[in-house]
N, C-alpha and C. Protein backbone atom coordinates (compact mmCIF):
# COMPACT_ATOMS: atom_id res chain seq x y z
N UNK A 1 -91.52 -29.96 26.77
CA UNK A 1 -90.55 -31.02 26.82
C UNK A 1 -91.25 -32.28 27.34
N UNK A 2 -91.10 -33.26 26.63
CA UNK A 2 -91.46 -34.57 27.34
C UNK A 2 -90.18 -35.49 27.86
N UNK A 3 -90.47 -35.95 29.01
CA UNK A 3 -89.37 -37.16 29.55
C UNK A 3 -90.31 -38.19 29.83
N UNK A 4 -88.94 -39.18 30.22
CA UNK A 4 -89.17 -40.26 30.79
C UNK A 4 -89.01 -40.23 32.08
N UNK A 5 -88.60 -39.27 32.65
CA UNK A 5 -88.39 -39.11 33.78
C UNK A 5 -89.54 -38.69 35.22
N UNK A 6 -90.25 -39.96 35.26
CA UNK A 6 -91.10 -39.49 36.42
C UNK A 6 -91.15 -38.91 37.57
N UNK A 7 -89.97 -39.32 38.39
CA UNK A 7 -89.75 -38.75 39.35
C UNK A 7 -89.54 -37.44 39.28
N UNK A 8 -89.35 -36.33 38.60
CA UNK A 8 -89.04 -34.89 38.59
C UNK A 8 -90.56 -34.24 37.69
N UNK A 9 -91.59 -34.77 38.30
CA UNK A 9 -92.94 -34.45 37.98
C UNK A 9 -92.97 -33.04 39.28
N UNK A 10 -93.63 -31.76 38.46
CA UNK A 10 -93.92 -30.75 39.74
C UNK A 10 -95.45 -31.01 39.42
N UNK A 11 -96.40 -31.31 40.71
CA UNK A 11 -97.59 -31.18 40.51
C UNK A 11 -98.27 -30.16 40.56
N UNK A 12 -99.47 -30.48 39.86
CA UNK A 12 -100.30 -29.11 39.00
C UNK A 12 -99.01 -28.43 38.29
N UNK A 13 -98.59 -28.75 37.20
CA UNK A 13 -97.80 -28.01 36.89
C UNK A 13 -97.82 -29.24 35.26
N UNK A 14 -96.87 -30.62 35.98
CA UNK A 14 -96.62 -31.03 34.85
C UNK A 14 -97.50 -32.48 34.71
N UNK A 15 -97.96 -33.01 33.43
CA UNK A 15 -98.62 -34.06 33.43
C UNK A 15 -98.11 -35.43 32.76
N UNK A 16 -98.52 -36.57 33.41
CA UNK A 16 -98.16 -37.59 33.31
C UNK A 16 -98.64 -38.77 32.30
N UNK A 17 -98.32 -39.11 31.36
CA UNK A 17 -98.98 -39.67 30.56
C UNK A 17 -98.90 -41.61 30.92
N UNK A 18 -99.63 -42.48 31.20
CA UNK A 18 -99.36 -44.03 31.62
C UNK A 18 -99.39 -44.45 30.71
N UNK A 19 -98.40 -45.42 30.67
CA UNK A 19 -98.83 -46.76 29.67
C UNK A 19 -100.01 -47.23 30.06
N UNK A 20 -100.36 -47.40 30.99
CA UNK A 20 -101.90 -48.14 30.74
C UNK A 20 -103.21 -47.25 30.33
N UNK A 21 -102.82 -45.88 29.90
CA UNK A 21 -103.96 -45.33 29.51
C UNK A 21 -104.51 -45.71 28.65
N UNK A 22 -105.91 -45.55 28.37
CA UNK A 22 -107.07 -46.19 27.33
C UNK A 22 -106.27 -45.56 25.87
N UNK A 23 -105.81 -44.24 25.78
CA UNK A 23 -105.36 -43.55 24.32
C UNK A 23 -104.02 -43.16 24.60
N UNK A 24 -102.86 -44.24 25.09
CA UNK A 24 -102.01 -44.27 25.22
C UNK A 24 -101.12 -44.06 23.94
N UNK A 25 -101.45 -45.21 23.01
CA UNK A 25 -101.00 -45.71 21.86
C UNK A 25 -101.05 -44.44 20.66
N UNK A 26 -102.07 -43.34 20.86
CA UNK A 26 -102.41 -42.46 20.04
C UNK A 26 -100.96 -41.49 20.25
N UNK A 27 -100.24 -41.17 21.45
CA UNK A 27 -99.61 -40.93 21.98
C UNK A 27 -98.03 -40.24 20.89
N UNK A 28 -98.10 -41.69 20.47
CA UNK A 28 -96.76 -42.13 19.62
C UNK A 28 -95.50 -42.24 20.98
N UNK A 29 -95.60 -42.45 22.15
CA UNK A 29 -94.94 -42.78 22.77
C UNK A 29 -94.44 -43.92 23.15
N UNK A 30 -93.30 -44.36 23.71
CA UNK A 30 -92.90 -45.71 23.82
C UNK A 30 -92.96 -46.24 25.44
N UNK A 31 -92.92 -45.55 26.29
CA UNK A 31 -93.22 -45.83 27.60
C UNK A 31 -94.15 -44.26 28.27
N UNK A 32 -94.14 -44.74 29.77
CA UNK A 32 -94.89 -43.45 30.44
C UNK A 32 -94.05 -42.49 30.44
N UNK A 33 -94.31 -40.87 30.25
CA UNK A 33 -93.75 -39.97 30.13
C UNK A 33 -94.39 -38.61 30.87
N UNK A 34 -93.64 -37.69 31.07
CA UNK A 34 -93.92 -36.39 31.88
C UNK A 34 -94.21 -35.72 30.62
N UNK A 35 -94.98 -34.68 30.46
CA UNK A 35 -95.12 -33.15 29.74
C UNK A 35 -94.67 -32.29 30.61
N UNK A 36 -93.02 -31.76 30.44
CA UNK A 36 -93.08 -31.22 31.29
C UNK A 36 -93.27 -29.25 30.95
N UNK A 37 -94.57 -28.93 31.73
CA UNK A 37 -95.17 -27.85 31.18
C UNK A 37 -93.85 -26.76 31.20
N UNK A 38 -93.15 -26.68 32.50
CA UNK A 38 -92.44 -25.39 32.85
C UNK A 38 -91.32 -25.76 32.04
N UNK A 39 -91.25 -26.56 30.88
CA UNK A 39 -90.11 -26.56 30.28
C UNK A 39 -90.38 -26.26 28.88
N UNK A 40 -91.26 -25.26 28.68
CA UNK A 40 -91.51 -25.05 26.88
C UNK A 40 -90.60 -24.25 26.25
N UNK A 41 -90.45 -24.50 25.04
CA UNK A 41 -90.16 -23.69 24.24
C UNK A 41 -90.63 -23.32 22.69
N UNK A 42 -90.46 -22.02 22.06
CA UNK A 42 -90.82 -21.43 20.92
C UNK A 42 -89.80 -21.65 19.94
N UNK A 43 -90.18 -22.32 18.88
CA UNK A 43 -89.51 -22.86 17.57
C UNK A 43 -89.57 -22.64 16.68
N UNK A 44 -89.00 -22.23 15.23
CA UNK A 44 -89.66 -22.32 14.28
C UNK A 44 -89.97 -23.53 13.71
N UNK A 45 -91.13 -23.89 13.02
CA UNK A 45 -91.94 -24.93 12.57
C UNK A 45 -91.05 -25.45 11.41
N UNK A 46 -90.16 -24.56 10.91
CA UNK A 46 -89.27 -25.26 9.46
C UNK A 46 -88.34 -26.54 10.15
N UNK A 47 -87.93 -26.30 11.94
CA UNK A 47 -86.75 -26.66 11.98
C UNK A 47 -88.24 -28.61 12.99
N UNK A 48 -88.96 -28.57 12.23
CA UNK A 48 -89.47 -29.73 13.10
C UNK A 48 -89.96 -30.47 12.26
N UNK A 49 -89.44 -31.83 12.01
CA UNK A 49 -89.05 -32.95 11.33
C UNK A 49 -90.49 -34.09 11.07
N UNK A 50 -91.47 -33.85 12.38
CA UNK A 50 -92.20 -34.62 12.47
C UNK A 50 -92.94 -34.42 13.28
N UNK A 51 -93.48 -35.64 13.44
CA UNK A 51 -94.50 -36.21 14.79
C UNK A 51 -95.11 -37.05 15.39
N UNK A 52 -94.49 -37.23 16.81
CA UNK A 52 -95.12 -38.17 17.06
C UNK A 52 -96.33 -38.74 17.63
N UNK A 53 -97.29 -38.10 17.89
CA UNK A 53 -98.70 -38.56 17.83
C UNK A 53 -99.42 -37.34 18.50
N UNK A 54 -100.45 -37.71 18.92
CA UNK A 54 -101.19 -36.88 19.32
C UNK A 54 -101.98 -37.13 21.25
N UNK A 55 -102.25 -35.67 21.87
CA UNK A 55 -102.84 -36.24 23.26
C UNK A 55 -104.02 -35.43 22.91
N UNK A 56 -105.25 -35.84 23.49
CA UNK A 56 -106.73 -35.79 23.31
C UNK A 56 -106.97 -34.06 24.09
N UNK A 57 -108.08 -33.57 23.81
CA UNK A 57 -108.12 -32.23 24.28
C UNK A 57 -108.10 -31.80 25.67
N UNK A 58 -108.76 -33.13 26.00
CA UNK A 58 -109.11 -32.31 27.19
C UNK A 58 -107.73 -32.34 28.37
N UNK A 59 -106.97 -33.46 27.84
CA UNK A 59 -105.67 -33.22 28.55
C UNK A 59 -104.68 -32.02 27.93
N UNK A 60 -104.85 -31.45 27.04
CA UNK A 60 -104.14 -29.98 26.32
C UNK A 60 -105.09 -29.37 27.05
N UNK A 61 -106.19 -29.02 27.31
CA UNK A 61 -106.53 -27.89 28.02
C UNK A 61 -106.16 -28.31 29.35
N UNK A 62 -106.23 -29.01 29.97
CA UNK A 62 -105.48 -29.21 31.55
C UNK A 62 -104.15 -28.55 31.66
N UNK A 63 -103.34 -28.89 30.63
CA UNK A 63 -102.13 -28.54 30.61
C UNK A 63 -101.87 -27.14 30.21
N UNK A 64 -102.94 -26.62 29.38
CA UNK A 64 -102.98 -24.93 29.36
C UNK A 64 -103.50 -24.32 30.67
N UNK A 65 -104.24 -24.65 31.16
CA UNK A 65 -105.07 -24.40 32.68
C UNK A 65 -103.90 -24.39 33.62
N UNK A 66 -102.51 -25.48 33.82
CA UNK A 66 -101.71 -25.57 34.28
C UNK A 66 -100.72 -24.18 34.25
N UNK A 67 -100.79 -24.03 33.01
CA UNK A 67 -99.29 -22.78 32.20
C UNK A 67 -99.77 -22.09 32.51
N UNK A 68 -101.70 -21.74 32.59
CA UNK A 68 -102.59 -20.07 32.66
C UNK A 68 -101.71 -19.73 34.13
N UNK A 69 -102.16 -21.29 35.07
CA UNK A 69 -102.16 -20.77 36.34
C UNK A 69 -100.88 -20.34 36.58
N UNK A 70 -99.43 -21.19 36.09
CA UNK A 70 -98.22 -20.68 36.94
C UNK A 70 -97.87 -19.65 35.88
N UNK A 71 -98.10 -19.18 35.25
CA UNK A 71 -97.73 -17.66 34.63
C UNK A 71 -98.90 -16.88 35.83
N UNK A 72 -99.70 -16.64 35.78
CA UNK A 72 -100.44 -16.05 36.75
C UNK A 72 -99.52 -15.28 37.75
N UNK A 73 -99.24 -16.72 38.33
CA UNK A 73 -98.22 -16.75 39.88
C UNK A 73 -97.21 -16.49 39.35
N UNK A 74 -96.27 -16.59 38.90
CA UNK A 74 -95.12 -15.72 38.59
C UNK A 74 -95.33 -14.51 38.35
N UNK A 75 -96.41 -13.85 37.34
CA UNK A 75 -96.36 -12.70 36.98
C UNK A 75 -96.73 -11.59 38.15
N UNK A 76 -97.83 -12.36 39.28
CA UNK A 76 -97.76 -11.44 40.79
C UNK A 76 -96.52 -11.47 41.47
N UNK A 77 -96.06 -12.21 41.60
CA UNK A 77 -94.75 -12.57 42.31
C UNK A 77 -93.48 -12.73 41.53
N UNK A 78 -92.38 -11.40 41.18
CA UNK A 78 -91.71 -12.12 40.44
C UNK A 78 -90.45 -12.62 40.95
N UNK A 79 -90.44 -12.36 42.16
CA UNK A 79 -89.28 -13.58 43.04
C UNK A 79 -89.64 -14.84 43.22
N UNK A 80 -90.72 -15.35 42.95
CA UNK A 80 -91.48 -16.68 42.94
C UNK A 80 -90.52 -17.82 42.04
């Protein structure tokens, strides 16, 4: 899920994209926005219309590094 909603950022968890980033624009976004990781979901690909841009790798692997870690921790802890 992406927002606009900065303030409800959990750190190490979810990432923040700035308008003033250098590959902002690649983005297809219109202002700064959250990825917010702990909010994914599984879709089928028929029911998705489009797209709007793209984020560079090494911030997708941060954000997988993020999901590795809190599945990790949930999966030891599952009252967590």
């Amino acid at each position: 899920m992406i927002s606009s909603q900065l303030h409800q950022v959990i750190p190490g968890l979810d990432e923040i994209i700035n308008l003033e980033e250098t590959n902002f624009q690649q983005t297809g976004l219109k202002q700064s926005s959250l990825i917010r990781a702990s909010r994914l979901a599984v879709v089928d690909d028929d029911i998705l219309i489009g797209k709007l841009g793209n984020i560079d790798t090494l911030r997708l692997n941060k954000i997988r590094g993020y999901i590795a870690k809190w599945l990790q921790n949930s999966s030891s802890n599952p009252l967590a």
